[in-house]
PDB file of N, CA and C in Angstrom:
ATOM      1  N   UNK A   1     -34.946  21.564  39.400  1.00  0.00           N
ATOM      2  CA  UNK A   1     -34.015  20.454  39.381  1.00  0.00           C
ATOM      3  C   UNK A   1     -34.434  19.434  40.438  1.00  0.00           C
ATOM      4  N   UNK A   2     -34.152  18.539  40.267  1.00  0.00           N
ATOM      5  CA  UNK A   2     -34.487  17.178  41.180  1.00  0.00           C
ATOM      6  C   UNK A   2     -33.407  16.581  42.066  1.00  0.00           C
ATOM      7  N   UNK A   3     -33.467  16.771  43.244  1.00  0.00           N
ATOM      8  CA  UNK A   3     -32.938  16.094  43.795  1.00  0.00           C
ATOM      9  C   UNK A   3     -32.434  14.785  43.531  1.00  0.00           C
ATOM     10  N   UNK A   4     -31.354  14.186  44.092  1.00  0.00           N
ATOM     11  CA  UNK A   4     -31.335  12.771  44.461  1.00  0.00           C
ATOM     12  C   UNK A   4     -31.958  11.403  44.663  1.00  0.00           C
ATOM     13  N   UNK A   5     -32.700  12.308  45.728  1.00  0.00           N
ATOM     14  CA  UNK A   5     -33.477  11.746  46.734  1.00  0.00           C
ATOM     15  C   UNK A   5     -35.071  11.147  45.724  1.00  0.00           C
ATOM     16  N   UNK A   6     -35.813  12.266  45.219  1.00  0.00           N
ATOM     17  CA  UNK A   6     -36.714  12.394  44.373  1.00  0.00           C
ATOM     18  C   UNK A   6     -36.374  11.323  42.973  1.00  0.00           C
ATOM     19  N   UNK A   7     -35.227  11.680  42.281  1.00  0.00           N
ATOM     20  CA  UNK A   7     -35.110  10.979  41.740  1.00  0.00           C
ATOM     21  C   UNK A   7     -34.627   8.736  42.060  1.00  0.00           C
ATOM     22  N   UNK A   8     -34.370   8.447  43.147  1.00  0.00           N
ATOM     23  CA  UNK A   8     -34.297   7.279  43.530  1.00  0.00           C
ATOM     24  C   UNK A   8     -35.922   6.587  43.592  1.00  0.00           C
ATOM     25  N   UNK A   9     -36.584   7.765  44.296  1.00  0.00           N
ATOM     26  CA  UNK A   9     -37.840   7.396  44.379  1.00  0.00           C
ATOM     27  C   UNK A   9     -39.125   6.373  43.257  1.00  0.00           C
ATOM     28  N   UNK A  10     -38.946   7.889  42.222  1.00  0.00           N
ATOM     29  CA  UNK A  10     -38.947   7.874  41.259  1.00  0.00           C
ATOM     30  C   UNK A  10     -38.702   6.353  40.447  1.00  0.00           C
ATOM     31  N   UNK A  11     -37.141   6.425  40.181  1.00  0.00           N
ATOM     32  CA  UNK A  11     -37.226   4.855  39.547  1.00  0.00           C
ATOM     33  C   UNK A  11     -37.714   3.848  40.065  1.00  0.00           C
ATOM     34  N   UNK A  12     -38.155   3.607  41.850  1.00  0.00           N
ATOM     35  CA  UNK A  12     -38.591   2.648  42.503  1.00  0.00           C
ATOM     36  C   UNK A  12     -39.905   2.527  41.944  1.00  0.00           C
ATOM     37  N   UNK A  13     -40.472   3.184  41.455  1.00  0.00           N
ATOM     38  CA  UNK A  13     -41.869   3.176  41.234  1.00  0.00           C
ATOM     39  C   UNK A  13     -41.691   2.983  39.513  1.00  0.00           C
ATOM     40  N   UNK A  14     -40.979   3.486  39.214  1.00  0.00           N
ATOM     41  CA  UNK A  14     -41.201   3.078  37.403  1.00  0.00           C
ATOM     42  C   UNK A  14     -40.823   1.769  37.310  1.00  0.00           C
ATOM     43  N   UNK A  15     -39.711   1.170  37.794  1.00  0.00           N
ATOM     44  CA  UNK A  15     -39.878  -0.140  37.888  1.00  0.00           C
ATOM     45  C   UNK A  15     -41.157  -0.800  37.736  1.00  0.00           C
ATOM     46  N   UNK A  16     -41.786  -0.390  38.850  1.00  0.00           N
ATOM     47  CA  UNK A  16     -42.902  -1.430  38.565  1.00  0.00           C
ATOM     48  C   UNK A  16     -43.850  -1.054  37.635  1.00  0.00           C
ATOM     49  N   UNK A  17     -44.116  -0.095  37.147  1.00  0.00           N
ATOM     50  CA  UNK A  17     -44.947   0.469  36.124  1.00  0.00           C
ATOM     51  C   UNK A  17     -44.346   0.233  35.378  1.00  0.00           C
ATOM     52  N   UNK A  18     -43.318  -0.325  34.974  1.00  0.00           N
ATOM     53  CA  UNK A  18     -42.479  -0.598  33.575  1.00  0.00           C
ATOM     54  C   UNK A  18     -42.403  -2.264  33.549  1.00  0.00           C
ATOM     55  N   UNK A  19     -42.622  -2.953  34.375  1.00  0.00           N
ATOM     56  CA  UNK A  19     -42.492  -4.292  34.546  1.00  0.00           C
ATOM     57  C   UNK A  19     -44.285  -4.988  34.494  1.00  0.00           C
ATOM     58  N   UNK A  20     -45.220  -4.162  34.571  1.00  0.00           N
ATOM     59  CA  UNK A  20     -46.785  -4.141  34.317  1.00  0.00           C
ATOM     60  C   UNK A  20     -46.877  -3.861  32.870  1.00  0.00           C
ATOM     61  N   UNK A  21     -46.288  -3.060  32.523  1.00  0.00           N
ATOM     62  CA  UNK A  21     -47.250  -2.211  31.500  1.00  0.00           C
ATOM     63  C   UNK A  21     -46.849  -3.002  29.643  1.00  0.00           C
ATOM     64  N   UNK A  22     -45.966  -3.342  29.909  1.00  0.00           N
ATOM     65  CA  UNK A  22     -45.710  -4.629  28.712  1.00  0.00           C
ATOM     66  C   UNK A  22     -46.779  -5.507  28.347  1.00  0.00           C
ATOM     67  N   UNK A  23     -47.089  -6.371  29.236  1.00  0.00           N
ATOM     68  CA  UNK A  23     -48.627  -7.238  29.156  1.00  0.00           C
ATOM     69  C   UNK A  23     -49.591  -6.331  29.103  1.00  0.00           C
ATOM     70  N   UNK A  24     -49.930  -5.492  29.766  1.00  0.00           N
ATOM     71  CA  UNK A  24     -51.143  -4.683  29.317  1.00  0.00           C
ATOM     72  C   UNK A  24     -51.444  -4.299  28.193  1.00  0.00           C
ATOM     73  N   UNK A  25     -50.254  -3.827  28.112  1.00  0.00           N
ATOM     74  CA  UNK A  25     -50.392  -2.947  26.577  1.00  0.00           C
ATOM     75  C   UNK A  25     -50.691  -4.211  25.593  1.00  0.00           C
ATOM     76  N   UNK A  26     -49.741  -5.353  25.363  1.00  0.00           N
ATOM     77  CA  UNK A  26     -50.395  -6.340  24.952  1.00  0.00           C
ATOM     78  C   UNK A  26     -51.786  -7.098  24.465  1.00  0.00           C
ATOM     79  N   UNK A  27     -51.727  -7.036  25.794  1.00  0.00           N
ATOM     80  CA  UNK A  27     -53.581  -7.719  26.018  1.00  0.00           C
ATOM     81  C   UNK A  27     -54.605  -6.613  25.576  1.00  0.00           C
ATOM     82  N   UNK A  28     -54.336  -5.207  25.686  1.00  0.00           N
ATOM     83  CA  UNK A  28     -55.324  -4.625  25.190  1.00  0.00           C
ATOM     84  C   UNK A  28     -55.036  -4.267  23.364  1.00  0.00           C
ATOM     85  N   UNK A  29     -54.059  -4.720  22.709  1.00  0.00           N
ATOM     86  CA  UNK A  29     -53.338  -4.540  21.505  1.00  0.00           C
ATOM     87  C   UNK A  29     -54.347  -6.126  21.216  1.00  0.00           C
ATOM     88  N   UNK A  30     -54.268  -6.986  21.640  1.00  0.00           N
ATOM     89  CA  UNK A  30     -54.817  -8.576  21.288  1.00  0.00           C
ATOM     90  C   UNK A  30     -56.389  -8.400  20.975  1.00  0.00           C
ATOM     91  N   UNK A  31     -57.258  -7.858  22.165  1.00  0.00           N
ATOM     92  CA  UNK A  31     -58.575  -8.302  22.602  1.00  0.00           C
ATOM     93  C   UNK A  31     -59.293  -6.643  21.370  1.00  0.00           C
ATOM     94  N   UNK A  32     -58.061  -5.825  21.158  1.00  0.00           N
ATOM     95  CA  UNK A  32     -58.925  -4.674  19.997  1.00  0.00           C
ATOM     96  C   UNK A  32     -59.080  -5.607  18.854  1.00  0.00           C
ATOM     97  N   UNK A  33     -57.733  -6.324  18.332  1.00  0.00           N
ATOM     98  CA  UNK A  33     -57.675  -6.869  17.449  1.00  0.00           C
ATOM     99  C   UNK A  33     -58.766  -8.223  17.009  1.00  0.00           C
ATOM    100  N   UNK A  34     -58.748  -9.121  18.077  1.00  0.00           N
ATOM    101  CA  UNK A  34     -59.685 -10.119  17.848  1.00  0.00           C
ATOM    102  C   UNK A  34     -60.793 -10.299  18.619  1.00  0.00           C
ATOM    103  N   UNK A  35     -61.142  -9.341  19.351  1.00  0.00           N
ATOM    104  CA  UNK A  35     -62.522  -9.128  19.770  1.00  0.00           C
ATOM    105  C   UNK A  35     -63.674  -8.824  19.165  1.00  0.00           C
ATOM    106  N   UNK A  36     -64.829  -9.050  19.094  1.00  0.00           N
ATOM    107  CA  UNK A  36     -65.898  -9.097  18.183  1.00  0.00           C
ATOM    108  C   UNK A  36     -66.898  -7.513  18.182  1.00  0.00           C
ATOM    109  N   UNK A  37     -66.428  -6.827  17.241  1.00  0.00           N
ATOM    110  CA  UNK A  37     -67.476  -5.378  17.296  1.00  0.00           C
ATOM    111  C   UNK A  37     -68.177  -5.531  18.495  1.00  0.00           C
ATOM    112  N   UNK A  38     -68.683  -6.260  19.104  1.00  0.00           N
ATOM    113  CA  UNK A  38     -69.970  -5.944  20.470  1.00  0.00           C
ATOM    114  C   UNK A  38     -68.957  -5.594  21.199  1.00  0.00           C
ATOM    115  N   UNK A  39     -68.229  -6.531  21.446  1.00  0.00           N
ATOM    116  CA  UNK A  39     -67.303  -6.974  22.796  1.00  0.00           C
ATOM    117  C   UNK A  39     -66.265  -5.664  23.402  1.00  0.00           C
ATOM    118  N   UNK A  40     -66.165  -5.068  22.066  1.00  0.00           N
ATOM    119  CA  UNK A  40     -64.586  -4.153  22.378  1.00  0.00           C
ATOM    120  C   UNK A  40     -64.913  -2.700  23.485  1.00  0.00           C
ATOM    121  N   UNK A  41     -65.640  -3.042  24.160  1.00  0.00           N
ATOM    122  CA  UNK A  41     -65.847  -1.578  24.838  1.00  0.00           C
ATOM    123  C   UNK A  41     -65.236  -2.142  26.101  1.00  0.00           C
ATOM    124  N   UNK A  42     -65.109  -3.703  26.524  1.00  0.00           N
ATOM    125  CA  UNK A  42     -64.616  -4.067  27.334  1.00  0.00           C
ATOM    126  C   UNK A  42     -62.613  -4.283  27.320  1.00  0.00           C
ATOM    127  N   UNK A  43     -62.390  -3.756  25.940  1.00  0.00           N
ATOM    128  CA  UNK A  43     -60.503  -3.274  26.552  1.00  0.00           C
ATOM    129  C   UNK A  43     -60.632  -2.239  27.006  1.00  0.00           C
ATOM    130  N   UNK A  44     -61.370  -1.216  27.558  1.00  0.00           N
ATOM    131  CA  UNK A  44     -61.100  -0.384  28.632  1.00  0.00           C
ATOM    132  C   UNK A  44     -61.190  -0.868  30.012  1.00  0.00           C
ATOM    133  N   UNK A  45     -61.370  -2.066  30.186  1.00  0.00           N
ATOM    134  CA  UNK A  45     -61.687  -2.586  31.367  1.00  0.00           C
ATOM    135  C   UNK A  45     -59.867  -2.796  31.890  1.00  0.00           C
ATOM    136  N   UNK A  46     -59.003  -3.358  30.883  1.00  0.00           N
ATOM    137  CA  UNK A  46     -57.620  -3.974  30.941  1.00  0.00           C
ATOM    138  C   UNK A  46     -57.033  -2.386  31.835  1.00  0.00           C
ATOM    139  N   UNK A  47     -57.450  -0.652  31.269  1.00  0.00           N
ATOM    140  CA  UNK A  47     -56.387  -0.201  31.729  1.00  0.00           C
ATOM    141  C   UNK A  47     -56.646  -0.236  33.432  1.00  0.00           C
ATOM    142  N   UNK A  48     -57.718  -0.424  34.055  1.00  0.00           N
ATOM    143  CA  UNK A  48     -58.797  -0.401  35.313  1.00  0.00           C
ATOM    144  C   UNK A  48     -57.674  -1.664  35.805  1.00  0.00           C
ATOM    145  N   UNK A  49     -57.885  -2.702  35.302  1.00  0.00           N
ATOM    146  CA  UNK A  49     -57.057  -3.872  35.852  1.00  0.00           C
ATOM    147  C   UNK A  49     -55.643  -3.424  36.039  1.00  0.00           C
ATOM    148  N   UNK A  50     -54.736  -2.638  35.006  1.00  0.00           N
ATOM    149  CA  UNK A  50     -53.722  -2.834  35.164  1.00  0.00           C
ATOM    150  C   UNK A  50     -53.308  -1.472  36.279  1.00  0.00           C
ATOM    151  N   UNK A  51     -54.289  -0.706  36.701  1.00  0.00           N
ATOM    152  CA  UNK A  51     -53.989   0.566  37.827  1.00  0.00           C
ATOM    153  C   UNK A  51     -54.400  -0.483  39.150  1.00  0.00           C
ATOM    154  N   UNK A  52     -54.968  -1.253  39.107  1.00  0.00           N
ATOM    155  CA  UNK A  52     -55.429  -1.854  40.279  1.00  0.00           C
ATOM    156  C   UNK A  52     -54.312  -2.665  40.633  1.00  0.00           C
ATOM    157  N   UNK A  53     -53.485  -3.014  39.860  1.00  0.00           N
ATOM    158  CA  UNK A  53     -52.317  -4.031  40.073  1.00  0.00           C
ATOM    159  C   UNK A  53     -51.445  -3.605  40.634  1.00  0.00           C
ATOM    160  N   UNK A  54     -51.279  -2.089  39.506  1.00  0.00           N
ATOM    161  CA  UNK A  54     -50.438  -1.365  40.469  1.00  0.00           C
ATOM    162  C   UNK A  54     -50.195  -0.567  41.593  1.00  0.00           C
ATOM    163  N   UNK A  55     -51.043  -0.636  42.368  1.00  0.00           N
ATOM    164  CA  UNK A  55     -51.200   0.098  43.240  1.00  0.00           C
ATOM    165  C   UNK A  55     -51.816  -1.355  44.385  1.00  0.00           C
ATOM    166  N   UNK A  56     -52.378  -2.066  43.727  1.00  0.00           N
ATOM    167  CA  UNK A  56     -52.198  -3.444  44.730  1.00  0.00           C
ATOM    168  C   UNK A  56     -50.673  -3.716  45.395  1.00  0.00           C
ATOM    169  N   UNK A  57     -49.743  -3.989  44.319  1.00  0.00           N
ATOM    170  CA  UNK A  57     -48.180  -4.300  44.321  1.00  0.00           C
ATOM    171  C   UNK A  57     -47.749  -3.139  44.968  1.00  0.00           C
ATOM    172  N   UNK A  58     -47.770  -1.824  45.241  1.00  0.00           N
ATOM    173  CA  UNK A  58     -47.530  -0.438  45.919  1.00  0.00           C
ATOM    174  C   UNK A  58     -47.917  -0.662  47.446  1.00  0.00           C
ATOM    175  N   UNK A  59     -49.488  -1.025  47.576  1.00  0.00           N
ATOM    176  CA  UNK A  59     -49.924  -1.244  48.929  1.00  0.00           C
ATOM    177  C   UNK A  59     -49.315  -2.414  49.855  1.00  0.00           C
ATOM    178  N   UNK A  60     -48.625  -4.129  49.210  1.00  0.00           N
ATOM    179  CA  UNK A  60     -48.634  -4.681  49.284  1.00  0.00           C
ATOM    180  C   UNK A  60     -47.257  -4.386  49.890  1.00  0.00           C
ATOM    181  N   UNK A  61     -46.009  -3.777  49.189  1.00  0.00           N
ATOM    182  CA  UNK A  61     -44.930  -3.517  49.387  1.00  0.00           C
ATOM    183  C   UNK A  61     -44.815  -2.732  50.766  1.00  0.00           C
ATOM    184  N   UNK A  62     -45.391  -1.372  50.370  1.00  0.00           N
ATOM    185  CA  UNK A  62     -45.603  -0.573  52.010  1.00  0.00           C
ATOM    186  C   UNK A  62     -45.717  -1.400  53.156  1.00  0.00           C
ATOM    187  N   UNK A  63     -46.709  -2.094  52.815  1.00  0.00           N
ATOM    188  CA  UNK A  63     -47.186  -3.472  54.289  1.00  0.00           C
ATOM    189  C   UNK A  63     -46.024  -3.902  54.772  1.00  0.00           C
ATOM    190  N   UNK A  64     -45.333  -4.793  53.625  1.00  0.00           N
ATOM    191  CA  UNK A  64     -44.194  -5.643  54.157  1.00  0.00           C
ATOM    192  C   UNK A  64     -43.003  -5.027  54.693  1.00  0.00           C
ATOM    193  N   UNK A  65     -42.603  -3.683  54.062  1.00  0.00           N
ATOM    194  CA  UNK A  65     -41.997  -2.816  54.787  1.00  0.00           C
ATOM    195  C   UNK A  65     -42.081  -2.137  55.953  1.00  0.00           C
ATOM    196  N   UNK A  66     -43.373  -1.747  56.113  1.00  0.00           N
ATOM    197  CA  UNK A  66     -43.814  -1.675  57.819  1.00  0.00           C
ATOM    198  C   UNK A  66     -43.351  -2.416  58.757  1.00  0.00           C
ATOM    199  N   UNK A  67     -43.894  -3.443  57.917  1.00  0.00           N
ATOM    200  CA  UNK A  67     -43.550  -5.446  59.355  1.00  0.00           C
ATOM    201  C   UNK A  67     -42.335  -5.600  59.339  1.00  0.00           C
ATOM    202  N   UNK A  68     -41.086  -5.020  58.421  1.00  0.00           N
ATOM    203  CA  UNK A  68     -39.805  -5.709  58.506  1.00  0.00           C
ATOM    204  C   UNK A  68     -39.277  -4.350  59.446  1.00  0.00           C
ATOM    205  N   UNK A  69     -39.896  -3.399  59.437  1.00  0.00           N
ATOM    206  CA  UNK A  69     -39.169  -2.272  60.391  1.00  0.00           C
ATOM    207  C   UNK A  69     -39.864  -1.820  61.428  1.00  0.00           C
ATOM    208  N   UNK A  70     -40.233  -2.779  61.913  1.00  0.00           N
ATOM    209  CA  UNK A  70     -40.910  -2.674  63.139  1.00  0.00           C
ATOM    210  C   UNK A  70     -39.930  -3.792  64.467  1.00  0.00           C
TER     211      UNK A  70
END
């Protein structure tokens, strides 16, 4: 069973994985569709972009939280 605590966590972080993952999914739904047979090995590049974002926006947050509780 999950705590409270675990679970608050939890949604803090799906938030943002739920507020990313709309456009991604998108853009890699677009670029299968009208990308040219050569080209398509590069929508695996989108899921690379969209872990980097998130965890950019993760690192970015921690920071500012540091500096405001300090």
């Amino acid at each position: 069973m999950v705590n409270g605590g675990d679970r608050n966590m939890f949604k803090k972080y799906n938030k943002k994985y739920w507020i990313l993952l709309p456009p991604f999914v998108a853009a890699i739904i677009l670029l299968e569709i009208y990308l040219p047979q050569e080209l398509k090995k590069f929508v695996f590049v989108v899921p690379l972009v969209f872990w980097a974002s998130y965890y950019t926006w993760e690192y970015t947050e921690k920071k500012n939280e540091a500096k405001r509780s300090q």
